[in-house]
Protein backbone atom coordinates (compact mmCIF):
# COMPACT_ATOMS: atom_id res chain seq x y z
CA UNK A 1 -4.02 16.61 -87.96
CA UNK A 2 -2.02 18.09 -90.67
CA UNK A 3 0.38 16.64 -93.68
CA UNK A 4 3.36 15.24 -93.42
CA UNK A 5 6.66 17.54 -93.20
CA UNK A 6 7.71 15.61 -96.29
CA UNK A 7 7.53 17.81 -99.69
CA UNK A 8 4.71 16.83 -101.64
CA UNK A 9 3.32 13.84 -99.18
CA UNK A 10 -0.54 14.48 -98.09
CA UNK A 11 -0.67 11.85 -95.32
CA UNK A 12 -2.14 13.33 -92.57
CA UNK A 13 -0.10 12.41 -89.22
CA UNK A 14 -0.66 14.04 -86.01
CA UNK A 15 2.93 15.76 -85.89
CA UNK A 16 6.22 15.65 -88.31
CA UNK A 17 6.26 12.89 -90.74
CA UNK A 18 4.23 9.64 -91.58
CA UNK A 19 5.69 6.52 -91.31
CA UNK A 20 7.25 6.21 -94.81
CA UNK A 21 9.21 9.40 -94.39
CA UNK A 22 10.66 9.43 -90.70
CA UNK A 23 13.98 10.43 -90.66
CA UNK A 24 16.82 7.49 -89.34
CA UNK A 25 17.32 8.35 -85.50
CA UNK A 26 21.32 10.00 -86.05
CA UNK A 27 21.10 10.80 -89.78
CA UNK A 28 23.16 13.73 -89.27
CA UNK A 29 25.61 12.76 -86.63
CA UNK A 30 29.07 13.04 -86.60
CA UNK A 31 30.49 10.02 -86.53
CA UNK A 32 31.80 8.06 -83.16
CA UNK A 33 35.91 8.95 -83.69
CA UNK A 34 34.85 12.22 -84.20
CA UNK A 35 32.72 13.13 -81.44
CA UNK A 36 34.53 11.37 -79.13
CA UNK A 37 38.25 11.70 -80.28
CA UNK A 38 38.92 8.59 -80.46
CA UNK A 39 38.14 4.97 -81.78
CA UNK A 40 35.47 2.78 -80.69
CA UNK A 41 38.34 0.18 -79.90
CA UNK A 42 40.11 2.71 -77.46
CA UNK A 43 36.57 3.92 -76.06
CA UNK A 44 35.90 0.12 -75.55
CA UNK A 45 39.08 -0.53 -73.22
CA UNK A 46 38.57 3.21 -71.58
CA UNK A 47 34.75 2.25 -70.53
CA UNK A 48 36.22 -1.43 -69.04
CA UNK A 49 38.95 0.73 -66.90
CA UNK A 50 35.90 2.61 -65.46
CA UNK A 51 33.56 -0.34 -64.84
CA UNK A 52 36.71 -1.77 -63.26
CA UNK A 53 37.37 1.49 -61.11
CA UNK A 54 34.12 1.80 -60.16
CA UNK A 55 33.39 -1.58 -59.38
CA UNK A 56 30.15 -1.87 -61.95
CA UNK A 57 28.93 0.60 -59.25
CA UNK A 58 25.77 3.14 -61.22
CA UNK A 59 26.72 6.59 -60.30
CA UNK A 60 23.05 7.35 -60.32
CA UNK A 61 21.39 4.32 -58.46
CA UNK A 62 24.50 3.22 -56.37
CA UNK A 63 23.38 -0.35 -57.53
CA UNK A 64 26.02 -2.52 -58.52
CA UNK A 65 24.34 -3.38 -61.64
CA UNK A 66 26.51 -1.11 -64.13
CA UNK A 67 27.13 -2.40 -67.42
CA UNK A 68 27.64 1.10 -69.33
CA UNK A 69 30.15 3.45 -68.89
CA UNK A 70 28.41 7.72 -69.08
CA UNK A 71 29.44 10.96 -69.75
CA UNK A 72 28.70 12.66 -66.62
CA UNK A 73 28.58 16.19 -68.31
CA UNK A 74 27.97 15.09 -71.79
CA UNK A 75 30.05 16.26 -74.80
CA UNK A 76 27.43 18.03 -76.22
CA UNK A 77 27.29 20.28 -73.11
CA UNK A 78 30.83 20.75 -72.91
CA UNK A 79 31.94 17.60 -71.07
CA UNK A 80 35.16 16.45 -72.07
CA UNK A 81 34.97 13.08 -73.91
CA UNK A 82 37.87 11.30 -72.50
CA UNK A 83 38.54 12.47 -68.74
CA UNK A 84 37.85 9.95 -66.69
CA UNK A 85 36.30 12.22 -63.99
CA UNK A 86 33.79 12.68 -66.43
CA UNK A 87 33.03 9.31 -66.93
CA UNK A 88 30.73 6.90 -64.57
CA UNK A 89 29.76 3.17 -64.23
CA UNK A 90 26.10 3.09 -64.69
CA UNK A 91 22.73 0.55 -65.39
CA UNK A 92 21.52 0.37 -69.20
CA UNK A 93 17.95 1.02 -67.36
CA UNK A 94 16.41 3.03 -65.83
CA UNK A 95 19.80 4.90 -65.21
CA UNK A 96 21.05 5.54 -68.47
CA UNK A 97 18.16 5.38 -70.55
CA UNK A 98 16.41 8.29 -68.45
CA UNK A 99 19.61 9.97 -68.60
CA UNK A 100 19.95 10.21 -72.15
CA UNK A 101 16.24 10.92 -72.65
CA UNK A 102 16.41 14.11 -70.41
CA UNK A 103 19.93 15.31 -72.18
CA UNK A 104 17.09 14.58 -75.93
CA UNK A 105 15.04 16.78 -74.70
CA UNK A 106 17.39 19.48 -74.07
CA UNK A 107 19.27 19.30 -77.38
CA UNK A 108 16.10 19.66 -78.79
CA UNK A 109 15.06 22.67 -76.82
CA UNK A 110 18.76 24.28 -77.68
CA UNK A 111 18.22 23.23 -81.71
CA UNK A 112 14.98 24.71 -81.56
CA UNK A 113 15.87 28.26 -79.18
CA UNK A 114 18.67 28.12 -82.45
């Protein structure tokens, strides 16, 4: 056990920050329009094409059970935010959520490697 990453808090927690000082999920994040390059209202009518195109086919599971649309590549590995080559039908779960818990753990390994 050790205290809490907060200045001047002596909770003990098992690692980071007790429960009165965790941090809000995306405080930091750019917002949507800017890490996508556009608004949510044109990323809302892009994501319908592709569940369209793709028949609410998952690009991971092959289930037709999509109700997401993914960044194949994500944009914070380079993958353009628009093309729709990069973009995919897929399920909320387990598709996408395991998706976008693997490409957590990498950011975090690239934020901490600096």
């Amino acid at each position: 056990m050790s205290r809490c990453a907060e200045q001047g808090c002596r909770t003990l927690v098992v690692r980071g920050r007790c429960e009165e000082h965790q941090r809000p999920a995306w405080a930091g994040r750019a917002p949507f329009e800017q890490r996508y390059g556009m608004s949510r209202s044109e990323w809302d009518a892009l994501s319908q094409r592709i569940l369209v195109r793709d028949d609410w086919t998952c690009y991971v599971c092959h289930q037709q059970t999509a109700t997401q649309v993914d960044h194949k590549m994500p944009v914070s590995e380079g993958g353009s935010p628009r093309e729709p080559d990069n973009l995919g039908a897929i399920c909320e779960s387990p598709c996408h959520e395991s998706k976008s818990e693997a490409e957590r753990i990498r950011a975090a390994r690239r934020a901490r490697a600096g």
